[in-house]
PDB file of N, CA and C in Angstrom:
ATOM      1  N   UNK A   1      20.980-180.431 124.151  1.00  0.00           N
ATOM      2  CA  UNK A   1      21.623-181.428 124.997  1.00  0.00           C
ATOM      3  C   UNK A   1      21.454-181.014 126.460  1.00  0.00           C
ATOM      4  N   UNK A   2      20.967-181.720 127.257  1.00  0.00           N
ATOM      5  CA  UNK A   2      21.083-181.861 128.172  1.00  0.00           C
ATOM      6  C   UNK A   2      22.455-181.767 129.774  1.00  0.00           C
ATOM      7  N   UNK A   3      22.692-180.428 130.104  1.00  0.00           N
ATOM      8  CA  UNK A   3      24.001-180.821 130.895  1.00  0.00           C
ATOM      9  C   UNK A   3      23.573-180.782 132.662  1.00  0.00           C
ATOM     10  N   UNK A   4      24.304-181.971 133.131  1.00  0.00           N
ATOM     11  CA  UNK A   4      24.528-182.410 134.706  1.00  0.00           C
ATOM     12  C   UNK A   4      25.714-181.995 134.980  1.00  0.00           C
ATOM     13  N   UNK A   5      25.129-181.154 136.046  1.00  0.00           N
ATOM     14  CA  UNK A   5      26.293-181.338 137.081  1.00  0.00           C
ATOM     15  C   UNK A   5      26.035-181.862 138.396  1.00  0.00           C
ATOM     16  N   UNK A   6      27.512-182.127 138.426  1.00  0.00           N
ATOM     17  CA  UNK A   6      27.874-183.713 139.265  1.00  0.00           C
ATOM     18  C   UNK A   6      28.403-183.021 140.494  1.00  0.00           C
ATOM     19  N   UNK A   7      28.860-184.455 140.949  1.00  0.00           N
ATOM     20  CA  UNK A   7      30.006-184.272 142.055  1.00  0.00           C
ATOM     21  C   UNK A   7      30.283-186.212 141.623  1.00  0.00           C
ATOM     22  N   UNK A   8      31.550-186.927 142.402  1.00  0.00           N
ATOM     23  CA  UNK A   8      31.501-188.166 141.966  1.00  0.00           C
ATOM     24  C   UNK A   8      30.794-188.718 143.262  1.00  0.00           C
ATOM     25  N   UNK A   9      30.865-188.532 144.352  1.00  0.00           N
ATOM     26  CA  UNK A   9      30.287-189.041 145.177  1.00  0.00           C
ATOM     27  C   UNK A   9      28.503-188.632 145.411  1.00  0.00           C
ATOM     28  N   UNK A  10      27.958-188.444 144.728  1.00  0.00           N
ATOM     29  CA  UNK A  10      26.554-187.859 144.842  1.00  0.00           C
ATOM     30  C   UNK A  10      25.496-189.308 144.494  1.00  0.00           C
ATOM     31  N   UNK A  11      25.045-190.017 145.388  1.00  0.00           N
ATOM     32  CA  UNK A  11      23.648-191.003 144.952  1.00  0.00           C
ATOM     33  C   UNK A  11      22.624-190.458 144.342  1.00  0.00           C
ATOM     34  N   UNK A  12      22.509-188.772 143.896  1.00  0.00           N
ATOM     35  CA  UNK A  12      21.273-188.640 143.219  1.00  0.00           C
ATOM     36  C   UNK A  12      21.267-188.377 142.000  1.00  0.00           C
ATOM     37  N   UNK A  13      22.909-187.885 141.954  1.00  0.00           N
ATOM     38  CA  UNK A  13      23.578-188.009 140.480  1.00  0.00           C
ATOM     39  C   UNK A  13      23.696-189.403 139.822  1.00  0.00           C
ATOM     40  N   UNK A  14      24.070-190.127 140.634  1.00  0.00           N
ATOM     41  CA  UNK A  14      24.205-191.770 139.840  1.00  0.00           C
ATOM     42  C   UNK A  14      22.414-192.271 139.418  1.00  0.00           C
ATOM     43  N   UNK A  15      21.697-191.918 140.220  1.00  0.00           N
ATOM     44  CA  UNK A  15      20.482-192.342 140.289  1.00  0.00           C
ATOM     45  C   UNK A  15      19.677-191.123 139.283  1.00  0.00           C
ATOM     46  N   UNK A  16      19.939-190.219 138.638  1.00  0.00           N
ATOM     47  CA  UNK A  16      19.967-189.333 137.967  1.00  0.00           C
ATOM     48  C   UNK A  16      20.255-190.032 136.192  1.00  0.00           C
ATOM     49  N   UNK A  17      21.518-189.994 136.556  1.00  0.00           N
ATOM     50  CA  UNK A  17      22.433-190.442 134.642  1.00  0.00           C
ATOM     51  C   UNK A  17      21.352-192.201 134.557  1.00  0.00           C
ATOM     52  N   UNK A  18      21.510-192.699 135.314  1.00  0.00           N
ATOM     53  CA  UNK A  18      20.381-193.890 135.461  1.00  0.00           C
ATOM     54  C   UNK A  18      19.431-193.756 135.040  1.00  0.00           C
ATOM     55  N   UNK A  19      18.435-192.798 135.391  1.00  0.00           N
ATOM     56  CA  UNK A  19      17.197-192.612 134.604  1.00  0.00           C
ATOM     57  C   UNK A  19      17.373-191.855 133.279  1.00  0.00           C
ATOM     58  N   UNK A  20      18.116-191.002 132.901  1.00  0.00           N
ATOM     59  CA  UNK A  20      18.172-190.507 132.220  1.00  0.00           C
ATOM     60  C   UNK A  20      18.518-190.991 130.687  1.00  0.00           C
ATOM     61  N   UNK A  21      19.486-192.176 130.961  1.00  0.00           N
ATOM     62  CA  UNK A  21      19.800-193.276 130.465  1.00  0.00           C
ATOM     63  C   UNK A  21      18.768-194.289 129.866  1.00  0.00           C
ATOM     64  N   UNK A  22      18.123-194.382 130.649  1.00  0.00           N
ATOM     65  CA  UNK A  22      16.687-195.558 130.566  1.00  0.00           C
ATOM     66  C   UNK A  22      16.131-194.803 129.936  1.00  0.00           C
ATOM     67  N   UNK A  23      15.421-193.700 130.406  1.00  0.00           N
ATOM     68  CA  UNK A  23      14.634-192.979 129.083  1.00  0.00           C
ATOM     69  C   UNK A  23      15.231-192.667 127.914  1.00  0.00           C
ATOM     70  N   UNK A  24      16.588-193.107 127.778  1.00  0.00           N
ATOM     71  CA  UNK A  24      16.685-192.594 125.869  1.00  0.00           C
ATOM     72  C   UNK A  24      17.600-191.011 125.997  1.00  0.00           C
ATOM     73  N   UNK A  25      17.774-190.463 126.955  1.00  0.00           N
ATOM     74  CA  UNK A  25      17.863-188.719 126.811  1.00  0.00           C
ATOM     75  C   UNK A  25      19.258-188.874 126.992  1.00  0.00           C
ATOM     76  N   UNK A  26      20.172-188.770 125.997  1.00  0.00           N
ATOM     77  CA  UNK A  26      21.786-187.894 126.077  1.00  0.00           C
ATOM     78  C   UNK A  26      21.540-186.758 127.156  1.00  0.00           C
ATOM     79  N   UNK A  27      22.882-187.038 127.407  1.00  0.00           N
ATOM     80  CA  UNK A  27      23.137-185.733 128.452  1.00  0.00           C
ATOM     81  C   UNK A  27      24.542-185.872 128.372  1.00  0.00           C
ATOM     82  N   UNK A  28      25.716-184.271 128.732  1.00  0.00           N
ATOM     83  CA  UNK A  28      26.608-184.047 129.151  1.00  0.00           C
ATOM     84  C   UNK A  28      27.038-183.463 130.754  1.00  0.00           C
ATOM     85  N   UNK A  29      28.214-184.657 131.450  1.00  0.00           N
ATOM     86  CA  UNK A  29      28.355-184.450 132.885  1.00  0.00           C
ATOM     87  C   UNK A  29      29.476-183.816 132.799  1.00  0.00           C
ATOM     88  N   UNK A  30      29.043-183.151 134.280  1.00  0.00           N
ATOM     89  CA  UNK A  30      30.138-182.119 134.693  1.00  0.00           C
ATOM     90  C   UNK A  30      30.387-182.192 136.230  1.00  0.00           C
ATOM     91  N   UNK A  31      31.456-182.190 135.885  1.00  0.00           N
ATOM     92  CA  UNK A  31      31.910-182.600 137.787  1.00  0.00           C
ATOM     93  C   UNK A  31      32.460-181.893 138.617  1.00  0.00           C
ATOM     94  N   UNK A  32      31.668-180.586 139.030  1.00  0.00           N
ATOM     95  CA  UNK A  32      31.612-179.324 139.758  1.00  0.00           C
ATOM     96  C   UNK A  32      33.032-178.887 140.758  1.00  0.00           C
ATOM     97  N   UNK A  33      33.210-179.989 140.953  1.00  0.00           N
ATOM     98  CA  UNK A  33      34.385-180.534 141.782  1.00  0.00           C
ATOM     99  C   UNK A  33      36.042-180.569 140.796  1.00  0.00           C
ATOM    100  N   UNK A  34      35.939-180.297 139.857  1.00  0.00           N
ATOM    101  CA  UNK A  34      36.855-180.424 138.928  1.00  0.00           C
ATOM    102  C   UNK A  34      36.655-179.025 138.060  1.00  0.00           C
ATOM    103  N   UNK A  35      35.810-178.509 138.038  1.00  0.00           N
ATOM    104  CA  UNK A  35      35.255-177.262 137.124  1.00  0.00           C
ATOM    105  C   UNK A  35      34.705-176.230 138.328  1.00  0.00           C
ATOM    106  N   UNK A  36      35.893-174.571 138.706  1.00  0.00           N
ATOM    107  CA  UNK A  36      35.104-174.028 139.600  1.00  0.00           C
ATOM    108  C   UNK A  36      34.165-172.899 139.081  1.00  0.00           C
ATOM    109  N   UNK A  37      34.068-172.929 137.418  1.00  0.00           N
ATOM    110  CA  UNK A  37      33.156-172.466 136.619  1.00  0.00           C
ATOM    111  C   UNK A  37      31.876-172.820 136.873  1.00  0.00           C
ATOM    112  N   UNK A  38      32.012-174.106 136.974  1.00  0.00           N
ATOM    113  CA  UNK A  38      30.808-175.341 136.936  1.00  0.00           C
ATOM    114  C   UNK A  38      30.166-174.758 138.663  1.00  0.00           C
ATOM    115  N   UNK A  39      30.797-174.873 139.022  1.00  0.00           N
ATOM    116  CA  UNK A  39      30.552-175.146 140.843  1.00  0.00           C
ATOM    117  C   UNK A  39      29.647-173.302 140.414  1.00  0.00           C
ATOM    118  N   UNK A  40      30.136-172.090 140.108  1.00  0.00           N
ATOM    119  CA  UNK A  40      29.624-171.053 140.794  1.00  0.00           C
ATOM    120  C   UNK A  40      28.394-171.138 139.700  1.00  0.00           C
ATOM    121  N   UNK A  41      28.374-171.720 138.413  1.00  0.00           N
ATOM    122  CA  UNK A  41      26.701-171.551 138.114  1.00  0.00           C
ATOM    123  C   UNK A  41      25.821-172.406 138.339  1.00  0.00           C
ATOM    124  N   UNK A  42      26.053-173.930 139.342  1.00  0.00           N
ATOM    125  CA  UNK A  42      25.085-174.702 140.061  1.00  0.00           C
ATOM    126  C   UNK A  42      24.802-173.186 141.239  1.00  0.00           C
ATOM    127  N   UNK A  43      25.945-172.792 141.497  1.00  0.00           N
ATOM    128  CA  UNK A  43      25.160-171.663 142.826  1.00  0.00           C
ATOM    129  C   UNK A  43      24.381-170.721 142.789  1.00  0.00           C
ATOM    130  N   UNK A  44      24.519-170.229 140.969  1.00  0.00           N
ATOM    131  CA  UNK A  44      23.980-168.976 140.645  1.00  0.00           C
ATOM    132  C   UNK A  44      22.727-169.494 140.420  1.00  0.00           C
ATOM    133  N   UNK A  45      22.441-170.845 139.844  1.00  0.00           N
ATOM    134  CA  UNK A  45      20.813-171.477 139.603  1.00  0.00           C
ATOM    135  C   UNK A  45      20.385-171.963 140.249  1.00  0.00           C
ATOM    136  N   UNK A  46      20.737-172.029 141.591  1.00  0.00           N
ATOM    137  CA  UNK A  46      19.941-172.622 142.921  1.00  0.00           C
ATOM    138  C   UNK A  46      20.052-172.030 144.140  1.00  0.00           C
ATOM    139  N   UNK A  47      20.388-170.823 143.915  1.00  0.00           N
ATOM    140  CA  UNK A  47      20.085-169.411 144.986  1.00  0.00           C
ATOM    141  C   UNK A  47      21.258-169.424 146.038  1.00  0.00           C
ATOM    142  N   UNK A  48      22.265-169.548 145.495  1.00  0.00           N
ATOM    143  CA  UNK A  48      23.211-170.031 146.380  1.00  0.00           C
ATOM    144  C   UNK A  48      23.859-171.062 147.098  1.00  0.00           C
ATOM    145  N   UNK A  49      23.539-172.233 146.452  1.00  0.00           N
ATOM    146  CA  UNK A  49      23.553-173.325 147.231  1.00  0.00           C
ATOM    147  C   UNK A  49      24.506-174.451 145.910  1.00  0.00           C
ATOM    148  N   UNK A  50      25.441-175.489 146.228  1.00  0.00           N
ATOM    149  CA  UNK A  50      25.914-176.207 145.683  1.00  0.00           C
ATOM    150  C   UNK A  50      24.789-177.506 145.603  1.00  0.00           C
ATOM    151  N   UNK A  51      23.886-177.656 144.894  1.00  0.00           N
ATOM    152  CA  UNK A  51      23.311-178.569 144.758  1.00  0.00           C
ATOM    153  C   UNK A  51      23.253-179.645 143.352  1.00  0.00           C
ATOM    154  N   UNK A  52      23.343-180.755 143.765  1.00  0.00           N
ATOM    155  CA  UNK A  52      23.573-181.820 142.609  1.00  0.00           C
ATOM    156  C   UNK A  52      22.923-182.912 142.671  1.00  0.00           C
ATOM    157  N   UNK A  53      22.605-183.188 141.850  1.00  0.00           N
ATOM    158  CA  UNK A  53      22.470-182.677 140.524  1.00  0.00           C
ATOM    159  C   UNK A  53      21.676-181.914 140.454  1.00  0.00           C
ATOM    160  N   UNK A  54      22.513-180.939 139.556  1.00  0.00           N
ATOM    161  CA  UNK A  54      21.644-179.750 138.619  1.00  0.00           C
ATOM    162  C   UNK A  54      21.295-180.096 137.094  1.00  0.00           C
ATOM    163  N   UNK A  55      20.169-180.289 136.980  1.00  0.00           N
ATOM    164  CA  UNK A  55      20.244-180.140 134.669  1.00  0.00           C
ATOM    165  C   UNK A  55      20.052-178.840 134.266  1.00  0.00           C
ATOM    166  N   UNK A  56      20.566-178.563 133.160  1.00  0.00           N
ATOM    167  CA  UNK A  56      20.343-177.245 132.361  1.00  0.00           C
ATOM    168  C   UNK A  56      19.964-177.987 131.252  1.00  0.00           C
ATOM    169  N   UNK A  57      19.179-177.442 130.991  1.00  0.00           N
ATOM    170  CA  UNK A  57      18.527-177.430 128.941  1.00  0.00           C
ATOM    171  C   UNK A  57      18.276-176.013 128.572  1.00  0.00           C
ATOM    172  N   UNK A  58      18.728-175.595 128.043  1.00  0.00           N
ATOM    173  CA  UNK A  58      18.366-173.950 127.139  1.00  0.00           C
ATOM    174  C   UNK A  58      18.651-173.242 128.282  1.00  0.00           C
ATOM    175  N   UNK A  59      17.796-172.277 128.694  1.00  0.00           N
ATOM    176  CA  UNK A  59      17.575-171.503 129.896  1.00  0.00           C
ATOM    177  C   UNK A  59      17.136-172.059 131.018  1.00  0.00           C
ATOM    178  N   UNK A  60      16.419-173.071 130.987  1.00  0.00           N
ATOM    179  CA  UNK A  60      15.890-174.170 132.112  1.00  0.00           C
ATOM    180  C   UNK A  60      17.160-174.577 132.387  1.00  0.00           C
ATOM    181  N   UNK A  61      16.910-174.547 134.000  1.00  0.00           N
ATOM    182  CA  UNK A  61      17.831-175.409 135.455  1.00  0.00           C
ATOM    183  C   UNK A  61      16.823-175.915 136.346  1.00  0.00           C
ATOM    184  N   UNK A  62      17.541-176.846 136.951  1.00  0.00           N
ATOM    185  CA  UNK A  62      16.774-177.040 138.253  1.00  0.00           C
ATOM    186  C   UNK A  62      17.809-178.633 138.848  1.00  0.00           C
ATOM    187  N   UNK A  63      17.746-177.909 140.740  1.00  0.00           N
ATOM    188  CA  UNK A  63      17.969-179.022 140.631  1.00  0.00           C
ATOM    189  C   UNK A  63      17.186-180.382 141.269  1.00  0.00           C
ATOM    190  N   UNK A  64      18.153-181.777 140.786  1.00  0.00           N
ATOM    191  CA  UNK A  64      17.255-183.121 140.886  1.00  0.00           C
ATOM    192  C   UNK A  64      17.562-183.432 142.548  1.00  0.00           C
ATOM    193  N   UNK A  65      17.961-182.860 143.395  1.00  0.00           N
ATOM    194  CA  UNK A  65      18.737-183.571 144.502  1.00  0.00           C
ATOM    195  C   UNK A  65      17.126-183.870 145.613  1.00  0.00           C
ATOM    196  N   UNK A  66      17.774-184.958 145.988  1.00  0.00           N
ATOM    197  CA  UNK A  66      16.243-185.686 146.345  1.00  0.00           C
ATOM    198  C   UNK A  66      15.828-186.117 145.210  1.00  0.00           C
ATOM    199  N   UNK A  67      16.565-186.856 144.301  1.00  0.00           N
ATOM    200  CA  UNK A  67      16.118-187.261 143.088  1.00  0.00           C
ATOM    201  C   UNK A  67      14.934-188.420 143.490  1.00  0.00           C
ATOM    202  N   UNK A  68      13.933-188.253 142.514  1.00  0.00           N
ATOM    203  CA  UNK A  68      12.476-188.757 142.340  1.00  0.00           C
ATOM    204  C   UNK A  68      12.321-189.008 140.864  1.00  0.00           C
ATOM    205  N   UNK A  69      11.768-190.370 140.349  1.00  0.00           N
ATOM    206  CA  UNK A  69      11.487-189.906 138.547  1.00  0.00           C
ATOM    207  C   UNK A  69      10.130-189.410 138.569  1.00  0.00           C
ATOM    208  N   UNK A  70       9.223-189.147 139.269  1.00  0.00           N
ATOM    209  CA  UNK A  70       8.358-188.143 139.007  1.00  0.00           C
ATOM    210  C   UNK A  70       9.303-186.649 138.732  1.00  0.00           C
ATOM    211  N   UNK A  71       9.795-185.975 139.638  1.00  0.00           N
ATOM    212  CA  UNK A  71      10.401-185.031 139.531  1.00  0.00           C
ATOM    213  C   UNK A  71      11.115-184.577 138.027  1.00  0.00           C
ATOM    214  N   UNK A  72      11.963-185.899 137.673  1.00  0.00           N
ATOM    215  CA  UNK A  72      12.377-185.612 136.448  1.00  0.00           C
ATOM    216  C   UNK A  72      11.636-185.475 135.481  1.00  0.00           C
ATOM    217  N   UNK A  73      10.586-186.371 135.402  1.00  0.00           N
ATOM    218  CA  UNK A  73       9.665-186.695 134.563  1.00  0.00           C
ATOM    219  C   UNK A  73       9.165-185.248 134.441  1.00  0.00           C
ATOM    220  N   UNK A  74       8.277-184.293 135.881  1.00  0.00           N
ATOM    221  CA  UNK A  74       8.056-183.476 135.769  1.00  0.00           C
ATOM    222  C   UNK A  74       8.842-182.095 134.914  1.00  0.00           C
ATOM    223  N   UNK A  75       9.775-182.032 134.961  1.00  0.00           N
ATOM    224  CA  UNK A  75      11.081-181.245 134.889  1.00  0.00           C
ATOM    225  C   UNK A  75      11.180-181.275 133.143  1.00  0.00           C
ATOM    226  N   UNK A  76      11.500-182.815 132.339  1.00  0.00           N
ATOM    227  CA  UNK A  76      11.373-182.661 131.203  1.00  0.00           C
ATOM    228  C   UNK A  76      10.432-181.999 130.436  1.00  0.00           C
ATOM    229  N   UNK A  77       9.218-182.547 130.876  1.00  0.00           N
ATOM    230  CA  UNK A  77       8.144-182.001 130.900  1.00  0.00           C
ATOM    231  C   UNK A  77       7.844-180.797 130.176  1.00  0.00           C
ATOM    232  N   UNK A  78       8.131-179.662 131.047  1.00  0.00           N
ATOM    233  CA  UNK A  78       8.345-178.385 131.563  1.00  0.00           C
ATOM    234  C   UNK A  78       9.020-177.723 130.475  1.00  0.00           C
ATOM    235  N   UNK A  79      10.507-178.687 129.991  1.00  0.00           N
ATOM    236  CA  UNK A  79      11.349-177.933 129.501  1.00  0.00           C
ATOM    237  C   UNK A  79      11.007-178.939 127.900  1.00  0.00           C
ATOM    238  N   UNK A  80      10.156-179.045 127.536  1.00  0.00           N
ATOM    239  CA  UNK A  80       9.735-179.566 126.205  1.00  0.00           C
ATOM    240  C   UNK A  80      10.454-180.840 125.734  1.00  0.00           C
ATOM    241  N   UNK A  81      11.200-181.783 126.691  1.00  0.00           N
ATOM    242  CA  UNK A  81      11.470-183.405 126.539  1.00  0.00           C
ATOM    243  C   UNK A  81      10.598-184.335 126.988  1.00  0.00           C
ATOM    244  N   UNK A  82      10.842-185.377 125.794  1.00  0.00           N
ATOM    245  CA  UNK A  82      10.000-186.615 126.508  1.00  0.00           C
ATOM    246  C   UNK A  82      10.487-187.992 126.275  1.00  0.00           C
ATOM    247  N   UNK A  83      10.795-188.962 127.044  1.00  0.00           N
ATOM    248  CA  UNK A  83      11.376-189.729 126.833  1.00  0.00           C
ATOM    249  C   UNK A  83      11.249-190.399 124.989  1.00  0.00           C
ATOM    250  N   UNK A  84      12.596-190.757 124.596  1.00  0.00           N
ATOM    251  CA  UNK A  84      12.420-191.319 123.272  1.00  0.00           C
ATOM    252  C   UNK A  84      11.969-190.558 122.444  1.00  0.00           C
ATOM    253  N   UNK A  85      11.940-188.882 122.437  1.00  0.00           N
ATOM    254  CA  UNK A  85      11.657-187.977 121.737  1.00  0.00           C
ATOM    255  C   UNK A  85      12.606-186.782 121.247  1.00  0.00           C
ATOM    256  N   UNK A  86      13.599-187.251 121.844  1.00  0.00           N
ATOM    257  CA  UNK A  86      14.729-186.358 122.120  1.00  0.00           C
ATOM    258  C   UNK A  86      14.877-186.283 120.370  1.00  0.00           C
ATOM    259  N   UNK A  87      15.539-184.385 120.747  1.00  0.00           N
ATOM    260  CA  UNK A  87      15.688-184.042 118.915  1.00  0.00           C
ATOM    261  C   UNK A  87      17.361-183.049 119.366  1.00  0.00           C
ATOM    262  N   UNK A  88      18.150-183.754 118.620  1.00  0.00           N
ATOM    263  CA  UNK A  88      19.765-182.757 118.909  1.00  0.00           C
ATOM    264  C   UNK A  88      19.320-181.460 117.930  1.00  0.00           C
TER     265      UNK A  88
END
């Protein structure tokens, strides 16, 4: 499964669960802002920095901010998803 972290006010997060959505791919959100668990390992996987959206799958992170669906596209990719292929 797929997990986001959020913030509620973030356009790259909404524009994020949007695509993610369209392609078929479950995901679980997290709203960094509500979780300060959440908040220090977006920092620990992006070198210090609160950035959002972040996805995690397995050991893969990265984050989407400046979200692009190339980017995502790329990103699934990477981490062995493909739209409408998804396996729980």
């Amino acid at each position: 499964m797929i997990i986001m972290y959020t913030t509620s006010w973030c356009p790259d997060c909404r524009a994020t669960k949007q695509a993610l959505s369209t392609l078929g791919l479950p995901y679980t959100e997290v709203d960094i802002e509500q979780d300060s668990s959440a908040a220090e390992l977006v920092m620990k996987v992006n070198n210090g920095k609160r950035s959002v959206p972040t996805l995690v799958y397995g050991n893969h992170a990265t984050s989407m901010s400046r979200f692009s669906i190339t980017k995502l596209k790329s990103w699934l990719e990477q981490v062995g998803l493909h739209a409408g292929s998804y396996q729980t």
